[in-house]
PDB file of N, CA and C in Angstrom:
ATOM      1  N   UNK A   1      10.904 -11.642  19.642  1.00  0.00           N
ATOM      2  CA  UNK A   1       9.502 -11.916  19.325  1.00  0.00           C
ATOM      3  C   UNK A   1       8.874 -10.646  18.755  1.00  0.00           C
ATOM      4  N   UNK A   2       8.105 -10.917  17.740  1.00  0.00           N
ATOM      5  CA  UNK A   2       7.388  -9.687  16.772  1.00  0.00           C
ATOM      6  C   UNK A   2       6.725  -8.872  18.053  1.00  0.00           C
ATOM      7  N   UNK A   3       6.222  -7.550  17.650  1.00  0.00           N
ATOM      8  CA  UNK A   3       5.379  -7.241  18.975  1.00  0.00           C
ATOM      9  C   UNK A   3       4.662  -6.125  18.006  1.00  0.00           C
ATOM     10  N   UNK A   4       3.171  -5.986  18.410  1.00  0.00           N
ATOM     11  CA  UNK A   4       1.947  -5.153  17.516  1.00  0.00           C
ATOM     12  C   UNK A   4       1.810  -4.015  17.933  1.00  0.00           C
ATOM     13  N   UNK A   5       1.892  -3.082  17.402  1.00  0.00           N
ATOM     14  CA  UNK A   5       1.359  -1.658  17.842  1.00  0.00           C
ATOM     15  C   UNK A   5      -0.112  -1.258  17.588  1.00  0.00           C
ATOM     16  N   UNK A   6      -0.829  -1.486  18.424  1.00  0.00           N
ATOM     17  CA  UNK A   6      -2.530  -1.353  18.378  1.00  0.00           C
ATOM     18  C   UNK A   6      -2.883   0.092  18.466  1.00  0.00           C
ATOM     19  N   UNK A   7      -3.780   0.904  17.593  1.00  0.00           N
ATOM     20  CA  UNK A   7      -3.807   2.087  18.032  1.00  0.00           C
ATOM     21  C   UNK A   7      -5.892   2.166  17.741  1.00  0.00           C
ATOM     22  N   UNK A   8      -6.281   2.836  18.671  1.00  0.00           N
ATOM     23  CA  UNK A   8      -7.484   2.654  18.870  1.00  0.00           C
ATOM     24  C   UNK A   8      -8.398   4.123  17.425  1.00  0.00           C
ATOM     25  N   UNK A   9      -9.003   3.920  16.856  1.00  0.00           N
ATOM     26  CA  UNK A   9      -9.033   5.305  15.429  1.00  0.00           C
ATOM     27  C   UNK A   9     -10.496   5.318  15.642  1.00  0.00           C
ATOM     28  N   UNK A  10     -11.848   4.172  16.224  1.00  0.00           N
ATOM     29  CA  UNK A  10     -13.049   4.630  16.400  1.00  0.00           C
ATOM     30  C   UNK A  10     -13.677   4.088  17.671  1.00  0.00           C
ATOM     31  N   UNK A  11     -14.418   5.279  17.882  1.00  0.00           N
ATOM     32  CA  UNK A  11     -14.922   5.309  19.117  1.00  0.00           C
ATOM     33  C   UNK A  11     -15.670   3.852  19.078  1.00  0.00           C
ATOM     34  N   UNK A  12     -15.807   3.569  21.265  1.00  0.00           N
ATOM     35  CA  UNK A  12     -16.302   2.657  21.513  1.00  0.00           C
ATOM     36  C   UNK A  12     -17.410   2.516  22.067  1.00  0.00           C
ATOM     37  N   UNK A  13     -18.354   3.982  21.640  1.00  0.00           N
ATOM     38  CA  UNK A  13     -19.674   4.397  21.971  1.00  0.00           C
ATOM     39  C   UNK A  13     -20.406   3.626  21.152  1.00  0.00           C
ATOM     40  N   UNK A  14     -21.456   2.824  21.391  1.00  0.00           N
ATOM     41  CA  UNK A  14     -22.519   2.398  20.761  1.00  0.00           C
ATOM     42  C   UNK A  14     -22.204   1.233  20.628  1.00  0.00           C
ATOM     43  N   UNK A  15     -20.797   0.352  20.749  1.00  0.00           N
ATOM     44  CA  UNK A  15     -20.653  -0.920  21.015  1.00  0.00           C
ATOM     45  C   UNK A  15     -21.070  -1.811  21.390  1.00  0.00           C
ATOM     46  N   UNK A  16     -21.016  -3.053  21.354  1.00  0.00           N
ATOM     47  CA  UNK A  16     -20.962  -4.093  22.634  1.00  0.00           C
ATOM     48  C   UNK A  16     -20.782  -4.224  23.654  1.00  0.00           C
ATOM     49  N   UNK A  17     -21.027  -4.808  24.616  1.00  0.00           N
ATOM     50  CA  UNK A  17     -20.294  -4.553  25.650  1.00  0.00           C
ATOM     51  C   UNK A  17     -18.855  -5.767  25.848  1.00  0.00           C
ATOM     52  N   UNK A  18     -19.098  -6.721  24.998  1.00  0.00           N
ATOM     53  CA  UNK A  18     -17.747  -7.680  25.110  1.00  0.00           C
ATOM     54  C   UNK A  18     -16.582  -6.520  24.392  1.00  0.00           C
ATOM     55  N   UNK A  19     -17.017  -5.703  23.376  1.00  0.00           N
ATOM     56  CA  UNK A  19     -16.100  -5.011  22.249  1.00  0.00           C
ATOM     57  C   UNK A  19     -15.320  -4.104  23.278  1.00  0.00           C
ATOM     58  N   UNK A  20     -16.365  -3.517  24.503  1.00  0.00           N
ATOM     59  CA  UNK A  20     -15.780  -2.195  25.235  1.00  0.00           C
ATOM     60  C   UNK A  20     -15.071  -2.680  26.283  1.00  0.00           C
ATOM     61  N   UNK A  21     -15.464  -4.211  27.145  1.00  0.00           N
ATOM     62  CA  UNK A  21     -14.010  -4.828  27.538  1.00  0.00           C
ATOM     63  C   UNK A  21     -13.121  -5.151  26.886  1.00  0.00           C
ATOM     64  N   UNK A  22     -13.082  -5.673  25.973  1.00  0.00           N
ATOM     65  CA  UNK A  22     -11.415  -5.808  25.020  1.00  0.00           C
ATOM     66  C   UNK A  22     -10.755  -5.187  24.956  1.00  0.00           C
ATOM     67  N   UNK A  23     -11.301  -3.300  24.151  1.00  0.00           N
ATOM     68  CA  UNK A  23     -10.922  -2.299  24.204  1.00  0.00           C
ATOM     69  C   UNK A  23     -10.286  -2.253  25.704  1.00  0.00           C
ATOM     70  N   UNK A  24     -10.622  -2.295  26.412  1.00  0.00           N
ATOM     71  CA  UNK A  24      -9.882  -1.842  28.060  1.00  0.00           C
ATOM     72  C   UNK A  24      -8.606  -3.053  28.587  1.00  0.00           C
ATOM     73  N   UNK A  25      -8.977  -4.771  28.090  1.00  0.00           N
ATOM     74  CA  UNK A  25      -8.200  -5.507  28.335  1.00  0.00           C
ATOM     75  C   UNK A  25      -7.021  -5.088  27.510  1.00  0.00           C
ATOM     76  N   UNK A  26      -7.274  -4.347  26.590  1.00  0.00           N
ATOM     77  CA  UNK A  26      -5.850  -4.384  25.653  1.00  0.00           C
ATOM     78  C   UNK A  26      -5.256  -3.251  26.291  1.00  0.00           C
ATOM     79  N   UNK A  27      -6.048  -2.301  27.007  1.00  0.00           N
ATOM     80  CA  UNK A  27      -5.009  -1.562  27.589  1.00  0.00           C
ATOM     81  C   UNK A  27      -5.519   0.650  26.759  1.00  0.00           C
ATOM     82  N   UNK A  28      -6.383   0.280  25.998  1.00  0.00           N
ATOM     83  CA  UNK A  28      -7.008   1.241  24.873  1.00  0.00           C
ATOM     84  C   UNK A  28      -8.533   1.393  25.935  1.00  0.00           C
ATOM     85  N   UNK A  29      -8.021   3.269  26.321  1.00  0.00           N
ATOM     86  CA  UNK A  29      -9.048   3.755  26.834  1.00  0.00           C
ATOM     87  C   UNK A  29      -9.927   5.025  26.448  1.00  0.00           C
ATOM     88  N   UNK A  30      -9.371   5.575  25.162  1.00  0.00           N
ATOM     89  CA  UNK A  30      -9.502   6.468  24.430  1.00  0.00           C
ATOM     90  C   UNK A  30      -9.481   6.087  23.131  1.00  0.00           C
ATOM     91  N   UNK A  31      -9.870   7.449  22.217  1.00  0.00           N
ATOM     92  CA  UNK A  31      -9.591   7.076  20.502  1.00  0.00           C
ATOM     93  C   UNK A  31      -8.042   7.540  20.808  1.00  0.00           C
ATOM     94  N   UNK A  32      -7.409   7.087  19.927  1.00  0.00           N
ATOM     95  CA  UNK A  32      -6.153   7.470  19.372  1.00  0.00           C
ATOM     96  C   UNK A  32      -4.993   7.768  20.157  1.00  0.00           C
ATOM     97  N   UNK A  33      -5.270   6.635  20.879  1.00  0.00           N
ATOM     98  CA  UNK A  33      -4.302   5.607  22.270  1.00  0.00           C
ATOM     99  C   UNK A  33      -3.799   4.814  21.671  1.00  0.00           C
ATOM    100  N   UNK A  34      -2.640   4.305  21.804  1.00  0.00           N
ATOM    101  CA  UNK A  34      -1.765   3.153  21.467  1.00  0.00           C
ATOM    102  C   UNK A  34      -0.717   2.700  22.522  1.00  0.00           C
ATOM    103  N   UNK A  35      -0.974   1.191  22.228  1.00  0.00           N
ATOM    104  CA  UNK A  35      -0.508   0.677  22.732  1.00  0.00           C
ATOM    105  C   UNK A  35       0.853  -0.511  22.196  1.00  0.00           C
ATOM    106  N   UNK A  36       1.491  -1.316  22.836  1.00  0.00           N
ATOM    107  CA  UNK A  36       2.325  -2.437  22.110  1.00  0.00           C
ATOM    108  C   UNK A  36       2.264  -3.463  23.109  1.00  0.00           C
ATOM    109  N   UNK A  37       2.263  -4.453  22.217  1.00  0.00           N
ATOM    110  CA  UNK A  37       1.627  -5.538  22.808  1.00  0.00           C
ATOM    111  C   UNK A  37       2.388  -7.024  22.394  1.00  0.00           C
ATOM    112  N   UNK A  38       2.867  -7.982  22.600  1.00  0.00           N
ATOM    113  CA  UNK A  38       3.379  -9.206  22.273  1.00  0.00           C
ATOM    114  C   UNK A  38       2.449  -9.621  21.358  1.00  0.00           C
ATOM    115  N   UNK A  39       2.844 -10.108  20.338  1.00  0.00           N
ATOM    116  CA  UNK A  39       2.293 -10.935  19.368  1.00  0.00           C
ATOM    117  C   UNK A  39       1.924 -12.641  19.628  1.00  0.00           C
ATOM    118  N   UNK A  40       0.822 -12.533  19.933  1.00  0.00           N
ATOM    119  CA  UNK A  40       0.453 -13.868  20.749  1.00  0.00           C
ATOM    120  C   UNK A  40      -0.938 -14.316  20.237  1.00  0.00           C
ATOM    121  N   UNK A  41      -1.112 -15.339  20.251  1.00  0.00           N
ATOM    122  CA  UNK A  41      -2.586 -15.872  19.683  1.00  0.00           C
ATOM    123  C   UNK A  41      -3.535 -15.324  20.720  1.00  0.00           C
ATOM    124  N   UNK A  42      -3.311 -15.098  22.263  1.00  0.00           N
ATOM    125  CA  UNK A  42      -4.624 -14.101  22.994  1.00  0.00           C
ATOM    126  C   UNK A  42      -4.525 -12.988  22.357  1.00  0.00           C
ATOM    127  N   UNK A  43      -3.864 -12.276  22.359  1.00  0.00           N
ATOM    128  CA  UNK A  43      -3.820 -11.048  21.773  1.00  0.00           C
ATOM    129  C   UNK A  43      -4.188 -10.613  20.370  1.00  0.00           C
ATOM    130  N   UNK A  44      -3.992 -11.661  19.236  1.00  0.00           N
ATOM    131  CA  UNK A  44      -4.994 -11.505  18.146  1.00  0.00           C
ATOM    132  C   UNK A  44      -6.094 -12.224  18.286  1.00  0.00           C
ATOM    133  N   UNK A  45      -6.631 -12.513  18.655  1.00  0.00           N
ATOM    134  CA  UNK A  45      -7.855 -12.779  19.446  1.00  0.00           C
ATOM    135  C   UNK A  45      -8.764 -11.673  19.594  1.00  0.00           C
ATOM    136  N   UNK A  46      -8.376 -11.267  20.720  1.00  0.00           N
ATOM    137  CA  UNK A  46      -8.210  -9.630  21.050  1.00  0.00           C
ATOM    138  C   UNK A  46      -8.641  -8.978  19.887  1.00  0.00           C
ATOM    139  N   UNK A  47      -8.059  -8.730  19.268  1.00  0.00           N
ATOM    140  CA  UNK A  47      -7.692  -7.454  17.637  1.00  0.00           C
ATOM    141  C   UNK A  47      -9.092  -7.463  17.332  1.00  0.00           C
ATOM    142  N   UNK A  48      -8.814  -9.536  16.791  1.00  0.00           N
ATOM    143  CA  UNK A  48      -9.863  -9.769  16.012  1.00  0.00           C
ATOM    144  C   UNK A  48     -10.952  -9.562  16.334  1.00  0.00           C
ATOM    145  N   UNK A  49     -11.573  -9.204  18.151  1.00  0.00           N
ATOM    146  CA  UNK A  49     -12.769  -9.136  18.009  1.00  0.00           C
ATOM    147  C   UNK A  49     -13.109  -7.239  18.025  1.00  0.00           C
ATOM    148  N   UNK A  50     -12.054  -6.654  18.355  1.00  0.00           N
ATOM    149  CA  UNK A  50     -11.953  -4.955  17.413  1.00  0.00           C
ATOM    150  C   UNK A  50     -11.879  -4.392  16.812  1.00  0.00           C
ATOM    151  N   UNK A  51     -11.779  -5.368  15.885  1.00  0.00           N
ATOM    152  CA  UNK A  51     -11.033  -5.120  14.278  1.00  0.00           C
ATOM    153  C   UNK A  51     -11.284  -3.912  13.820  1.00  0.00           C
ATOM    154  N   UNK A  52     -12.577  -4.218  13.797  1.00  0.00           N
ATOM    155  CA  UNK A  52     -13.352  -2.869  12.964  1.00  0.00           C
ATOM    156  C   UNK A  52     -13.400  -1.282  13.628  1.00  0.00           C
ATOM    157  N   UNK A  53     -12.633  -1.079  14.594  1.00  0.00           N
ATOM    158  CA  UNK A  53     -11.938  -0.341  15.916  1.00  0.00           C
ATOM    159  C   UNK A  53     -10.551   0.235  15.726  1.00  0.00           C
ATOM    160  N   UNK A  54      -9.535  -0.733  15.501  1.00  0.00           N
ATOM    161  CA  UNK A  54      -8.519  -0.805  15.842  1.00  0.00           C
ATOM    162  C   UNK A  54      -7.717  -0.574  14.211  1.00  0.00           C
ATOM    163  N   UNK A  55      -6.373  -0.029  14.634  1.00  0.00           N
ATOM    164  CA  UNK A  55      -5.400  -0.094  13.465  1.00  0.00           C
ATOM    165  C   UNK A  55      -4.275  -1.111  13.764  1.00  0.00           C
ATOM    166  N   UNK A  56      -3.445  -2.021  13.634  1.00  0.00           N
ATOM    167  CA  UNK A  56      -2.140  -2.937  14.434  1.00  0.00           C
ATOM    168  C   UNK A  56      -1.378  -2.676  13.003  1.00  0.00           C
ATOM    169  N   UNK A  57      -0.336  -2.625  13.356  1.00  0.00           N
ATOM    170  CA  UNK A  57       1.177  -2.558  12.984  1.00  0.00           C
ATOM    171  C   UNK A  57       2.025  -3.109  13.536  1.00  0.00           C
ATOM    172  N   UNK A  58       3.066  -3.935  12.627  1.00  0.00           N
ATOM    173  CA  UNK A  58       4.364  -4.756  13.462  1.00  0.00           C
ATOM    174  C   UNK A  58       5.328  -4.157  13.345  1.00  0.00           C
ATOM    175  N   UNK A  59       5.747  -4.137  14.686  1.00  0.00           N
ATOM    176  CA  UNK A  59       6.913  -3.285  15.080  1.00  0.00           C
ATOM    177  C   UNK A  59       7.831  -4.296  15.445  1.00  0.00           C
ATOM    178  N   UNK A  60       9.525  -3.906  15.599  1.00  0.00           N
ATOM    179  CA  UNK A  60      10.415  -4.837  15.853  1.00  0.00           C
ATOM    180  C   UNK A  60      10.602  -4.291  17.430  1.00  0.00           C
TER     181      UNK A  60
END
């Protein structure tokens, strides 16, 4: 199964507060933290509501 490498590139100061739980559900508690993650419809879910946050890359 594909699996995403999420890496966190802007801060989550001045956010939302749904944006700054995601950030933490995914496991991203800092800038320029990464994580890997199963490629799953929760999980782009997820992305999608960080998008503007986050970098993802597919990794094997």
């Amino acid at each position: 199964m594909p699996r995403l490498k999420v890496t966190q590139i802007k801060s989550k100061i001045g956010g939302k507060q749904n944006q700054r739980d995601t950030l933490r559900s995914l496991g991203l508690k800092r800038m320029h933290d990464t994580v890997v993650k199963e490629d799953r419809p929760e999980i782009r879910g997820m992305i999608h509501t960080v998008r503007h946050l986050v970098v993802v890359e597919e990794v094997e």
